[in-house]
PDB file of N, CA and C in Angstrom:
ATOM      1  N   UNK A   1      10.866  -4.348  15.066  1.00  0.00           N
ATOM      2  CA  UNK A   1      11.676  -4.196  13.891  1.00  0.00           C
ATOM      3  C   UNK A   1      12.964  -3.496  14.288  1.00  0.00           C
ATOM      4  N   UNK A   2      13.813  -3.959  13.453  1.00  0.00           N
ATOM      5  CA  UNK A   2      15.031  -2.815  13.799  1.00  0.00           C
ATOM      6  C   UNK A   2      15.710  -2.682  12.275  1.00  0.00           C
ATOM      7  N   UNK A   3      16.582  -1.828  12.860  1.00  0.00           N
ATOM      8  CA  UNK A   3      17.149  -1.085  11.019  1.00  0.00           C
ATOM      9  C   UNK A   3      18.207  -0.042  11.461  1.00  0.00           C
ATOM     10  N   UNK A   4      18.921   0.237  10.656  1.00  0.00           N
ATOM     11  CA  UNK A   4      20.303   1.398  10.265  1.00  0.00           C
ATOM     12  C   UNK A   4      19.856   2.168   9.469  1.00  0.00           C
ATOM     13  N   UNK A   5      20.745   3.483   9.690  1.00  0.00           N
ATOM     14  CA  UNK A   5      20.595   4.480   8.775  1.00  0.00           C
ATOM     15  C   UNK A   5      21.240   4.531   7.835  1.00  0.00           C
ATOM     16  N   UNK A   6      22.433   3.690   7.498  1.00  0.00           N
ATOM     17  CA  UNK A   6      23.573   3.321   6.585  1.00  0.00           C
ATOM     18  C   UNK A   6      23.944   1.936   6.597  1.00  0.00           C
ATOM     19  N   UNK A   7      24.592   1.148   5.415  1.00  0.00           N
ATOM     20  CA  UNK A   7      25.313  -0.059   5.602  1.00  0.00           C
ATOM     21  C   UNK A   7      26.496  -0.072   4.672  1.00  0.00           C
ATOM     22  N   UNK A   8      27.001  -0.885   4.914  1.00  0.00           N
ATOM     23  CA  UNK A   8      28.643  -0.948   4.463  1.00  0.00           C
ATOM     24  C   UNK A   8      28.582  -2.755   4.193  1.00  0.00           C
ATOM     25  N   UNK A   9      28.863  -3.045   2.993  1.00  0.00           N
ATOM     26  CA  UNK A   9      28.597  -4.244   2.769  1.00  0.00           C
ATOM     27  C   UNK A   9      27.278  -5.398   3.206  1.00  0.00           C
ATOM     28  N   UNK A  10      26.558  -5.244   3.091  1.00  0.00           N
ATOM     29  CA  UNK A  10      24.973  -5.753   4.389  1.00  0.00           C
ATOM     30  C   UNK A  10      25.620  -5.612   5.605  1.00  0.00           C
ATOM     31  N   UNK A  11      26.332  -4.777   6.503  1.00  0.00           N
ATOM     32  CA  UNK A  11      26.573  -4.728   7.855  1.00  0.00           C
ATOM     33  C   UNK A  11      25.951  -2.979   7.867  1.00  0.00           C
ATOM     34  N   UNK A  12      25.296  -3.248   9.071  1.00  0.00           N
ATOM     35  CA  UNK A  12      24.783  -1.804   9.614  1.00  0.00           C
ATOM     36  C   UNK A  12      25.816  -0.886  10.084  1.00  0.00           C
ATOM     37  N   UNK A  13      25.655   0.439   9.538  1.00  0.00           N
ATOM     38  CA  UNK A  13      26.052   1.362  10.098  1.00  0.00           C
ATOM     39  C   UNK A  13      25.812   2.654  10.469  1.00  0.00           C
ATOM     40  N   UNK A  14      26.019   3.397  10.973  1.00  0.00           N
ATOM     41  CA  UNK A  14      25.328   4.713  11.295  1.00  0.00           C
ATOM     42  C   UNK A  14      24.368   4.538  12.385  1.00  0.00           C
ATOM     43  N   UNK A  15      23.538   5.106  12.509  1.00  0.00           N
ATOM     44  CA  UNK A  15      22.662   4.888  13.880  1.00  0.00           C
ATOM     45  C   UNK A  15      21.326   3.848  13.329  1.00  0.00           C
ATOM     46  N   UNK A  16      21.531   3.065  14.568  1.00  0.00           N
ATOM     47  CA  UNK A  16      20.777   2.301  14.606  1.00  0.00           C
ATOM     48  C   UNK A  16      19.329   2.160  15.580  1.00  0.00           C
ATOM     49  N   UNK A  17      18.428   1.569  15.586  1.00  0.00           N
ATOM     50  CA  UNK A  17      17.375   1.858  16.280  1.00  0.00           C
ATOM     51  C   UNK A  17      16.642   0.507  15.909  1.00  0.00           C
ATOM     52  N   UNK A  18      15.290   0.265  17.025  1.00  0.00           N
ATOM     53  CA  UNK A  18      14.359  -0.722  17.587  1.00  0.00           C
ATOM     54  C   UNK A  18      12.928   0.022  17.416  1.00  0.00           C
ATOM     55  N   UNK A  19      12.237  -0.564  17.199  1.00  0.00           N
ATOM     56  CA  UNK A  19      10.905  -0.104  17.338  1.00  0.00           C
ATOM     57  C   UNK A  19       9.488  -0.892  17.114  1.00  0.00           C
ATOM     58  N   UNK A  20       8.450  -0.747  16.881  1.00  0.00           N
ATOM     59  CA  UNK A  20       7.449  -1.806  17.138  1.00  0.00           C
ATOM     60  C   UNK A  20       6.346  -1.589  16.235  1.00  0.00           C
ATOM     61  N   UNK A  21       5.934  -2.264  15.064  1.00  0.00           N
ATOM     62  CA  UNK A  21       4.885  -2.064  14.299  1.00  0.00           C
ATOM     63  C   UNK A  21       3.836  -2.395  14.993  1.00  0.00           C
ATOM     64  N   UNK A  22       2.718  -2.116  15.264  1.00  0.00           N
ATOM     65  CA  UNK A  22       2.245  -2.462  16.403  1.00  0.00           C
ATOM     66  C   UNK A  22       0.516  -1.947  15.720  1.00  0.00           C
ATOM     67  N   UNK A  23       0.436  -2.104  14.234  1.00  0.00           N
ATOM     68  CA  UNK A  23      -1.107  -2.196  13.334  1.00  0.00           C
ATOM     69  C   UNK A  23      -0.574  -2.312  11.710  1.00  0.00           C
ATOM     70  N   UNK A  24      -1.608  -3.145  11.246  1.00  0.00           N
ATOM     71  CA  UNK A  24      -1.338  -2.319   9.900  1.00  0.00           C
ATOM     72  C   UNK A  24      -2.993  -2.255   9.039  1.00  0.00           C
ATOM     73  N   UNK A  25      -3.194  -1.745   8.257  1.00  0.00           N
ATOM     74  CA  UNK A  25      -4.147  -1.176   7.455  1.00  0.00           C
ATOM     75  C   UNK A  25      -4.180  -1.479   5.984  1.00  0.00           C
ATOM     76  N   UNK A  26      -5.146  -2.345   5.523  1.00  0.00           N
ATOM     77  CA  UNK A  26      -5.311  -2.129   4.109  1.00  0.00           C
ATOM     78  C   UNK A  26      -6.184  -1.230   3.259  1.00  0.00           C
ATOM     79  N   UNK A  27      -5.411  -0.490   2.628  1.00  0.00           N
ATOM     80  CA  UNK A  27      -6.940   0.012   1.729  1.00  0.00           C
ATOM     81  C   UNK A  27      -6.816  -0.411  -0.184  1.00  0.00           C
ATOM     82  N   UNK A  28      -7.943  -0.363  -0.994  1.00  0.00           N
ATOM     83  CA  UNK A  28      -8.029  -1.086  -1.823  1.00  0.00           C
ATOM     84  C   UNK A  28      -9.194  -0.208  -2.417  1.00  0.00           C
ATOM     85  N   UNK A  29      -9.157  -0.703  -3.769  1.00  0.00           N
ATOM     86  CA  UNK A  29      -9.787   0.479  -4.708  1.00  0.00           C
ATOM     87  C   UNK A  29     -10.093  -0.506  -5.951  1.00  0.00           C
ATOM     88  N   UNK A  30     -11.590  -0.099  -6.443  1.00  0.00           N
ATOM     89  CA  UNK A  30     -11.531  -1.462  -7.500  1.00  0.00           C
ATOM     90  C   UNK A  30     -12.116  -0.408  -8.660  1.00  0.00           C
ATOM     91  N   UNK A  31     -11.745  -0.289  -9.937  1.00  0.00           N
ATOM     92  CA  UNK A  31     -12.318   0.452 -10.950  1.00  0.00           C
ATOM     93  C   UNK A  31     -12.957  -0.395 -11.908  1.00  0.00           C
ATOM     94  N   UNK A  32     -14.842   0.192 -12.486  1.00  0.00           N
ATOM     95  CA  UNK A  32     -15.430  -0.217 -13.191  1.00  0.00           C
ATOM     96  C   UNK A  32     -15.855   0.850 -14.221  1.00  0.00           C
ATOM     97  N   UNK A  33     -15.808   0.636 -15.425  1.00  0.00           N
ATOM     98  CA  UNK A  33     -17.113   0.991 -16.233  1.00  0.00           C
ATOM     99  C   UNK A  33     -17.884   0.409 -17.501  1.00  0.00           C
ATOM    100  N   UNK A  34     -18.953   1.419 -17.594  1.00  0.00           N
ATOM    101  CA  UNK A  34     -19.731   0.388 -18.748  1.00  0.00           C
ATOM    102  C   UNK A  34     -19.440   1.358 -19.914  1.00  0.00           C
ATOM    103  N   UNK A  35     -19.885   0.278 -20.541  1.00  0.00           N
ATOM    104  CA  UNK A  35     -19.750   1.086 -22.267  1.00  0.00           C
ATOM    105  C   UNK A  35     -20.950   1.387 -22.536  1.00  0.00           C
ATOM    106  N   UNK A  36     -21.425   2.408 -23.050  1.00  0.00           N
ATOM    107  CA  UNK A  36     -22.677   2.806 -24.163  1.00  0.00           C
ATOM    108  C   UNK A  36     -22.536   3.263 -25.145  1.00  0.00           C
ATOM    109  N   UNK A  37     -23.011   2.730 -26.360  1.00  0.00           N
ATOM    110  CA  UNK A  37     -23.227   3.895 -27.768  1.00  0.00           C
ATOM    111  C   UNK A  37     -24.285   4.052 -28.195  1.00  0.00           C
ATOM    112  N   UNK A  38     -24.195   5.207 -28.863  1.00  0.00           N
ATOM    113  CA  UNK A  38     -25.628   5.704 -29.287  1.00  0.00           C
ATOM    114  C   UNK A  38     -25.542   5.167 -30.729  1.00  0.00           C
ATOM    115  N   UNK A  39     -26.925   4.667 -31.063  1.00  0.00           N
ATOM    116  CA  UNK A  39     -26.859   4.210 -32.296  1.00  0.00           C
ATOM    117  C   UNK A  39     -27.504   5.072 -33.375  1.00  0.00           C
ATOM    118  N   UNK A  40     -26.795   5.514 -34.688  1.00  0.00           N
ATOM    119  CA  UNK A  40     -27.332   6.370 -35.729  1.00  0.00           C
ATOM    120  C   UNK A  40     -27.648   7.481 -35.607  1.00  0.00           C
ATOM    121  N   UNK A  41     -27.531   8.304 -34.095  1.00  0.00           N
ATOM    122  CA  UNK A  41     -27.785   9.697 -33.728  1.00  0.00           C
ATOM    123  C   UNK A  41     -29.716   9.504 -33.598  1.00  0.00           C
ATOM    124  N   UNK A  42     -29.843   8.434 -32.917  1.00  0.00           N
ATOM    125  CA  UNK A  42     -31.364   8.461 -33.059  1.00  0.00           C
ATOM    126  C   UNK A  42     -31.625   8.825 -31.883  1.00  0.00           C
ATOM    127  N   UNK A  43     -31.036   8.766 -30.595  1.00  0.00           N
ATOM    128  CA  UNK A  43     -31.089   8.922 -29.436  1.00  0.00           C
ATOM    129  C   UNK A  43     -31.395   7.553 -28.857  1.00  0.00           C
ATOM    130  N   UNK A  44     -31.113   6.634 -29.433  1.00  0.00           N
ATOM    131  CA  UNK A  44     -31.120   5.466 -28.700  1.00  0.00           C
ATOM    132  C   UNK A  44     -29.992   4.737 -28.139  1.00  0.00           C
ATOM    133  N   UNK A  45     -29.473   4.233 -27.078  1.00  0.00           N
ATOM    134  CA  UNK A  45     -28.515   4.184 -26.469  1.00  0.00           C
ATOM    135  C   UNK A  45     -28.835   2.682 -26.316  1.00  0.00           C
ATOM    136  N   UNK A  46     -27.475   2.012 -26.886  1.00  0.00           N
ATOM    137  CA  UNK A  46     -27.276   0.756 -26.023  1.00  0.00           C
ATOM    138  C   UNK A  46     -25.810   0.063 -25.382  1.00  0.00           C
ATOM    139  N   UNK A  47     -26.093  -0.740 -24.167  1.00  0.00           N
ATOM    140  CA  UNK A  47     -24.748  -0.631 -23.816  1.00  0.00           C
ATOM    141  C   UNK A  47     -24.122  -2.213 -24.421  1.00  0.00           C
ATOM    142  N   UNK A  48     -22.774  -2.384 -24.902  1.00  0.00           N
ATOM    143  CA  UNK A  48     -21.926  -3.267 -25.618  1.00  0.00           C
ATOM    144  C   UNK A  48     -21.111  -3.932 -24.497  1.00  0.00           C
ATOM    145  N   UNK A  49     -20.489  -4.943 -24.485  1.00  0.00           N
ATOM    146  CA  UNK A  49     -20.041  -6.033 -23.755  1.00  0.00           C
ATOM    147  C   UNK A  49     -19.281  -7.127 -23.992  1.00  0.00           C
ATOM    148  N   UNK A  50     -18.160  -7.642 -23.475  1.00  0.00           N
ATOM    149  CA  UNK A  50     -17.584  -8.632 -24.401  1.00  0.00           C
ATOM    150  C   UNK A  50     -18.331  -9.819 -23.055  1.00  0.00           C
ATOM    151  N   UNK A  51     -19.042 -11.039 -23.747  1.00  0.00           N
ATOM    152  CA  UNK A  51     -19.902 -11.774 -22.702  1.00  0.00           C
ATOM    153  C   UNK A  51     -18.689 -12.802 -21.832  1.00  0.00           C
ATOM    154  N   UNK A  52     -17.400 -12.797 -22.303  1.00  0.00           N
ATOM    155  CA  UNK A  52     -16.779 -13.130 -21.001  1.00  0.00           C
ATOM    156  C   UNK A  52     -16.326 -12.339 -20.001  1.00  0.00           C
ATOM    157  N   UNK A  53     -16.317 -10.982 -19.937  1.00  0.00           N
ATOM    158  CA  UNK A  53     -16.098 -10.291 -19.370  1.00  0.00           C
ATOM    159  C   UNK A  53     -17.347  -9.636 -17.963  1.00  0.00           C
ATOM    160  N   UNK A  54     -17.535  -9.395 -18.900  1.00  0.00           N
ATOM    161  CA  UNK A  54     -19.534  -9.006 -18.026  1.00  0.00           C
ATOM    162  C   UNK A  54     -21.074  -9.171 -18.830  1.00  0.00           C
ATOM    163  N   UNK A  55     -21.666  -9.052 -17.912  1.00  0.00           N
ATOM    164  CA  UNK A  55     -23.289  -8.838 -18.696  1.00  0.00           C
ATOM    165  C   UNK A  55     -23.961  -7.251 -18.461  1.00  0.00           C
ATOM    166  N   UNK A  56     -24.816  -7.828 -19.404  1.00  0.00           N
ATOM    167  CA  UNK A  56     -25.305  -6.121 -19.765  1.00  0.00           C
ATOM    168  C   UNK A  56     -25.446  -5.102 -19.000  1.00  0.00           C
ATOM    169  N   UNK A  57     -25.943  -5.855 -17.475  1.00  0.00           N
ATOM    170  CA  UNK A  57     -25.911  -5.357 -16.195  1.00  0.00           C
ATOM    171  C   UNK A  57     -24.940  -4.994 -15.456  1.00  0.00           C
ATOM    172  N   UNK A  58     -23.729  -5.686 -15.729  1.00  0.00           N
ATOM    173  CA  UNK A  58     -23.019  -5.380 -14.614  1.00  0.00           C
ATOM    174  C   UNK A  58     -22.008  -4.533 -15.850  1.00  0.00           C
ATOM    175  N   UNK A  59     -20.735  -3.987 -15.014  1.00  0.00           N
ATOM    176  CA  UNK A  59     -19.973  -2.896 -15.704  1.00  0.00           C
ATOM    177  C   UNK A  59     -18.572  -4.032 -16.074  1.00  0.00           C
ATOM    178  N   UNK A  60     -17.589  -2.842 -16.815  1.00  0.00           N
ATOM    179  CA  UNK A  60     -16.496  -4.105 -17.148  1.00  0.00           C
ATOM    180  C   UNK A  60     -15.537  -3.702 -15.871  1.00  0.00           C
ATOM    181  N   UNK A  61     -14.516  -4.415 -15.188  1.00  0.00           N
ATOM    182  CA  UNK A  61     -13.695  -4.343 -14.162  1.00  0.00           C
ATOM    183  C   UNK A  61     -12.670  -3.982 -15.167  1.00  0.00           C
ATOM    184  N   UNK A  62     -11.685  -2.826 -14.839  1.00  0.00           N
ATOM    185  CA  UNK A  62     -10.482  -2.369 -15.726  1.00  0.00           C
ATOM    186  C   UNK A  62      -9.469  -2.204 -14.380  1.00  0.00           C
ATOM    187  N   UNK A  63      -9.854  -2.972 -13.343  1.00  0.00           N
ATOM    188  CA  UNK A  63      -8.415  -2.572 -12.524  1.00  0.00           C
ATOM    189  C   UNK A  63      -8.600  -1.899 -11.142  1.00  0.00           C
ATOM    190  N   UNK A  64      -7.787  -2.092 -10.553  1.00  0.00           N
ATOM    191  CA  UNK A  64      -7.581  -1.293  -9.455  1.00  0.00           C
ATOM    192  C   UNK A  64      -6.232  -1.267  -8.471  1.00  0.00           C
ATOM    193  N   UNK A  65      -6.423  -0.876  -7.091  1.00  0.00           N
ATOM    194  CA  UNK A  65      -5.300  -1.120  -6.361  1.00  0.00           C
ATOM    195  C   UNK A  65      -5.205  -1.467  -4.812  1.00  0.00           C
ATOM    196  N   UNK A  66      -4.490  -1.863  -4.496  1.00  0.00           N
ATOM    197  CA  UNK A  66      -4.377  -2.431  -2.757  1.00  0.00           C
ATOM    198  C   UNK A  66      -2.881  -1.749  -2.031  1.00  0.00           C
ATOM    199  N   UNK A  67      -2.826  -0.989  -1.210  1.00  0.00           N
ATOM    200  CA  UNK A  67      -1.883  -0.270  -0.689  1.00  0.00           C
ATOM    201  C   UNK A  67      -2.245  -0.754   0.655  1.00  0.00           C
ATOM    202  N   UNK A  68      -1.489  -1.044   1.418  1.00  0.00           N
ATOM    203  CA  UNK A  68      -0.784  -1.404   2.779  1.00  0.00           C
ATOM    204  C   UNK A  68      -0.360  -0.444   4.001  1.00  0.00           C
ATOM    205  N   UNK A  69      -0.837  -0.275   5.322  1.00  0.00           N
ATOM    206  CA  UNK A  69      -0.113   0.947   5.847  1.00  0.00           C
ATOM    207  C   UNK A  69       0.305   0.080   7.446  1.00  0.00           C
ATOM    208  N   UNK A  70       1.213   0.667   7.365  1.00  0.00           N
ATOM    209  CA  UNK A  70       1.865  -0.298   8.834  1.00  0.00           C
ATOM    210  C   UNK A  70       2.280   1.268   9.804  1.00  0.00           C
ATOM    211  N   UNK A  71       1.467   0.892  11.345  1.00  0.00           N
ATOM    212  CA  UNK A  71       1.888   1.630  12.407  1.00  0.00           C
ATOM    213  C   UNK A  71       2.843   1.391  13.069  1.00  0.00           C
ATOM    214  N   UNK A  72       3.821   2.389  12.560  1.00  0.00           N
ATOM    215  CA  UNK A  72       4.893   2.178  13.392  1.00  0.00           C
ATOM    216  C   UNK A  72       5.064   3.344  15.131  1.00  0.00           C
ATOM    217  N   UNK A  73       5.533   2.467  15.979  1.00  0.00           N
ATOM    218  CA  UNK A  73       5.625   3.290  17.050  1.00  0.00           C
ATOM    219  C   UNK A  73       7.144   3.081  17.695  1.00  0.00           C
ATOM    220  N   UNK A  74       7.644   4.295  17.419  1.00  0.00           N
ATOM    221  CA  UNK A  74       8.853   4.590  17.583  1.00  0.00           C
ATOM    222  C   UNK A  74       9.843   4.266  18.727  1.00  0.00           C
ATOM    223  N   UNK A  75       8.729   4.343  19.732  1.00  0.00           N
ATOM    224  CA  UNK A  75       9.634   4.258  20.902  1.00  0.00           C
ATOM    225  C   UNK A  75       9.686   5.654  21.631  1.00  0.00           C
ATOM    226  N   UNK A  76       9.520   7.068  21.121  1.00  0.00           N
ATOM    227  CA  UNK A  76      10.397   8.406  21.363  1.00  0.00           C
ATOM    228  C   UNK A  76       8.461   8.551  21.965  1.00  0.00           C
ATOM    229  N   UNK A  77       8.001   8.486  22.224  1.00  0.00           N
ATOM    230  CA  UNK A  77       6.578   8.861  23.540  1.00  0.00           C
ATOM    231  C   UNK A  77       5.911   9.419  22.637  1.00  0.00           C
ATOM    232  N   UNK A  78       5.501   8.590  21.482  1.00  0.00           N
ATOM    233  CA  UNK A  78       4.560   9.207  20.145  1.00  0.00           C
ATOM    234  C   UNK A  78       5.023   9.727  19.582  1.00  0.00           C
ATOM    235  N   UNK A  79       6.490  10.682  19.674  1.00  0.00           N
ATOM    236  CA  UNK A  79       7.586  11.642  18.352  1.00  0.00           C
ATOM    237  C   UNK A  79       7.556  10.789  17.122  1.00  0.00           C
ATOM    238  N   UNK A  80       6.950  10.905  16.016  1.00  0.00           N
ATOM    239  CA  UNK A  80       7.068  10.303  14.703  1.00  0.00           C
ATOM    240  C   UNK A  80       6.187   9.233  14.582  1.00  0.00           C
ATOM    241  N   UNK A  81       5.540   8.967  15.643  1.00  0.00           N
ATOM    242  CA  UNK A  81       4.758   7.714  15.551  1.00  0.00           C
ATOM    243  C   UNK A  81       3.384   7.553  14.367  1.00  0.00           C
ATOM    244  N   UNK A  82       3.183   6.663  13.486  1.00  0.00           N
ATOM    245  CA  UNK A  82       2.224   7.013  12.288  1.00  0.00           C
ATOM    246  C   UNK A  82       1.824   5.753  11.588  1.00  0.00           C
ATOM    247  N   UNK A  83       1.483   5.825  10.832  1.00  0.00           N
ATOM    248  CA  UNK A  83       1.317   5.312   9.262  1.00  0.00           C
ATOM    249  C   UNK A  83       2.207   5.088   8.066  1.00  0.00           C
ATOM    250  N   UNK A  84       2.620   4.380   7.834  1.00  0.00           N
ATOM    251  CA  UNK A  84       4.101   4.375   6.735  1.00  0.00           C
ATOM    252  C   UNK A  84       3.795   2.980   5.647  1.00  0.00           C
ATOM    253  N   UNK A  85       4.245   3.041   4.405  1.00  0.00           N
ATOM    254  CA  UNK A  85       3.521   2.625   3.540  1.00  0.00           C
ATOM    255  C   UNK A  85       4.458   1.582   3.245  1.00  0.00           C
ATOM    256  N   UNK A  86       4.650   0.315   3.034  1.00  0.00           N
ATOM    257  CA  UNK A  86       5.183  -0.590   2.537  1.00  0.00           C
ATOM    258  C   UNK A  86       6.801  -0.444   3.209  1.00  0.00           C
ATOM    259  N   UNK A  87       7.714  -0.758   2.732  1.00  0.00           N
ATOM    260  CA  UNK A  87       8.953  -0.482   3.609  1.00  0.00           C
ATOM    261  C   UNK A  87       9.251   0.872   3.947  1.00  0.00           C
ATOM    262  N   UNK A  88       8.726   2.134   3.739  1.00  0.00           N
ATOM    263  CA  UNK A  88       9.093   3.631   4.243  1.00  0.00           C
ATOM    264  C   UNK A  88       9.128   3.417   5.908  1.00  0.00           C
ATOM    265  N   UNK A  89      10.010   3.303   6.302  1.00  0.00           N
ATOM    266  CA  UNK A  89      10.766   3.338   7.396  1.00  0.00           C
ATOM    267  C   UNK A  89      11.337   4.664   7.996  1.00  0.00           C
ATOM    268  N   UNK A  90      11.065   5.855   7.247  1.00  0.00           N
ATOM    269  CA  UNK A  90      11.816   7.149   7.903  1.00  0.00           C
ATOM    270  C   UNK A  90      11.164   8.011   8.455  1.00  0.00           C
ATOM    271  N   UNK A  91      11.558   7.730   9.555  1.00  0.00           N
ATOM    272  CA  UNK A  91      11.025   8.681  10.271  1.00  0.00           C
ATOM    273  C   UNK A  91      11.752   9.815  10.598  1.00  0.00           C
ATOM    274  N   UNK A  92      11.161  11.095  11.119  1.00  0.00           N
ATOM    275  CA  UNK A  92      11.822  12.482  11.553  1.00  0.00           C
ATOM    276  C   UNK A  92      13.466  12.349  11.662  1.00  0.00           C
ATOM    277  N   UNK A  93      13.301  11.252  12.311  1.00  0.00           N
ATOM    278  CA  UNK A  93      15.014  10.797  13.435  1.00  0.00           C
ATOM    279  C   UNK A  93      15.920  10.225  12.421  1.00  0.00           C
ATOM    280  N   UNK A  94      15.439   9.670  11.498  1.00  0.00           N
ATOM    281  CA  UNK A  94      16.508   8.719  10.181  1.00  0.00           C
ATOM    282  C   UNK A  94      15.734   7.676   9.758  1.00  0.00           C
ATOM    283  N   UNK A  95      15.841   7.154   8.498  1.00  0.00           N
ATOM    284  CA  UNK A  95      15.611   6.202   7.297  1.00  0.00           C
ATOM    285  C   UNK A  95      16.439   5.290   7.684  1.00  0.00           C
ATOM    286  N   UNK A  96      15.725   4.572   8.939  1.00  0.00           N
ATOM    287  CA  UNK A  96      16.233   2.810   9.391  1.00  0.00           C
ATOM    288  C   UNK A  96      15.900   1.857   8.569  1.00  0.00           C
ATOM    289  N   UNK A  97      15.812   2.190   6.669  1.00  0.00           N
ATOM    290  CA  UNK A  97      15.689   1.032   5.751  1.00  0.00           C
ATOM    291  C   UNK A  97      16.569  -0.003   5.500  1.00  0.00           C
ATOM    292  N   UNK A  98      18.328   0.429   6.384  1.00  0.00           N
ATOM    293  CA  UNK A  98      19.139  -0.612   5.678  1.00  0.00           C
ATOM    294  C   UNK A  98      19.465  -1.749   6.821  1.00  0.00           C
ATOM    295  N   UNK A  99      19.830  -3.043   6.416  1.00  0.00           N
ATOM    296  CA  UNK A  99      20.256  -3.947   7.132  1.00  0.00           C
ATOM    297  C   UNK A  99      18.752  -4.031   8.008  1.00  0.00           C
ATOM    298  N   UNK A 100      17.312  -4.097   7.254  1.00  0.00           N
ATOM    299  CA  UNK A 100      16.036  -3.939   8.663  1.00  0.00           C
ATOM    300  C   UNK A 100      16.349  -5.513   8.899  1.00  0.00           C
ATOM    301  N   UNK A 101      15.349  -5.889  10.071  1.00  0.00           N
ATOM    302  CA  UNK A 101      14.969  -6.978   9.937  1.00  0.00           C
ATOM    303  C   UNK A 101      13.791  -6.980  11.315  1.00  0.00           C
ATOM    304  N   UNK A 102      13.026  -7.851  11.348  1.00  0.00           N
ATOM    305  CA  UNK A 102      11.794  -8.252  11.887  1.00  0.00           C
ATOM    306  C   UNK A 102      12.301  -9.105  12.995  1.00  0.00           C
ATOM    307  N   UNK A 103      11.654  -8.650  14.078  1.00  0.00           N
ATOM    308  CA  UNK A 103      12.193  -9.116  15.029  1.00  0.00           C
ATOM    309  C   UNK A 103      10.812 -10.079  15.919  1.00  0.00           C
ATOM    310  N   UNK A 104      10.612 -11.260  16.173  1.00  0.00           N
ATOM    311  CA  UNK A 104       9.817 -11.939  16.509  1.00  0.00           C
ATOM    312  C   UNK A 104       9.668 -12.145  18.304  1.00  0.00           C
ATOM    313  N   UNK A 105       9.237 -11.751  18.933  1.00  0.00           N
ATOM    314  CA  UNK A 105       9.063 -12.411  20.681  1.00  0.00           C
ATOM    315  C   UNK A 105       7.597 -13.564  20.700  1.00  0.00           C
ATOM    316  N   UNK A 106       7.912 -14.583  20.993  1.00  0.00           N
ATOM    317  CA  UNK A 106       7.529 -15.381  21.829  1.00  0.00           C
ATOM    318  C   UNK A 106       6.637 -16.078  23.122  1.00  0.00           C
ATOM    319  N   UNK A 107       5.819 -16.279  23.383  1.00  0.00           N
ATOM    320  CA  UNK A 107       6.020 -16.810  24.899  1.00  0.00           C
ATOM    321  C   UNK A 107       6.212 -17.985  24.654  1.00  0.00           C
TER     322      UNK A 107
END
């Protein structure tokens, strides 16, 4: 990857730098629950459901989330080298977010 610390019309400026994503990581999170009510204060409990959603057994799905982590390695002999979340690009040295671009090698 490479990137600037500044740009001036989409042209890079300020210091510029190279470096190598070189993993990335998903993590993901799924939220459920069920419903119960008690009926008439008798102490009897039953649980409610809309039947396209779930069955009595299973819980209702209300959501969740998927976050992304990309290893970046700097180049500087592990200095800043980590985990960085979707485009966060800054490291210790400067915020190489502007003008990035992905750089592809070959054989």
């Amino acid at each position: 990857m490479s990137g600037f610390t500044s740009s001036f019309l989409g042209i890079g400026t300020g210091t510029g730098h190279a470096w190598v994503c070189d993993g990335v990581y998903k993590e993901s999170s799924e939220n459920y629950h069920y419903v119960e009510f008690l009926i008439d204060n008798s102490g009897d409990y039953y649980y409610e459901w809309d039947k396209n959603i779930c069955t009595p057994s299973s819980p209702i799905y209300t959501g969740g989330y998927i976050s992304r982590y990309f290893h970046m390695n700097w180049g500087w002999y592990s200095y800043s080298d980590g985990w960085f979340t979707g485009n966060d690009v800054n490291s210790s040295e400067g915020n190489y977010n502007h003008v990035r671009k992905n750089i592809y090698v070959s054989r």
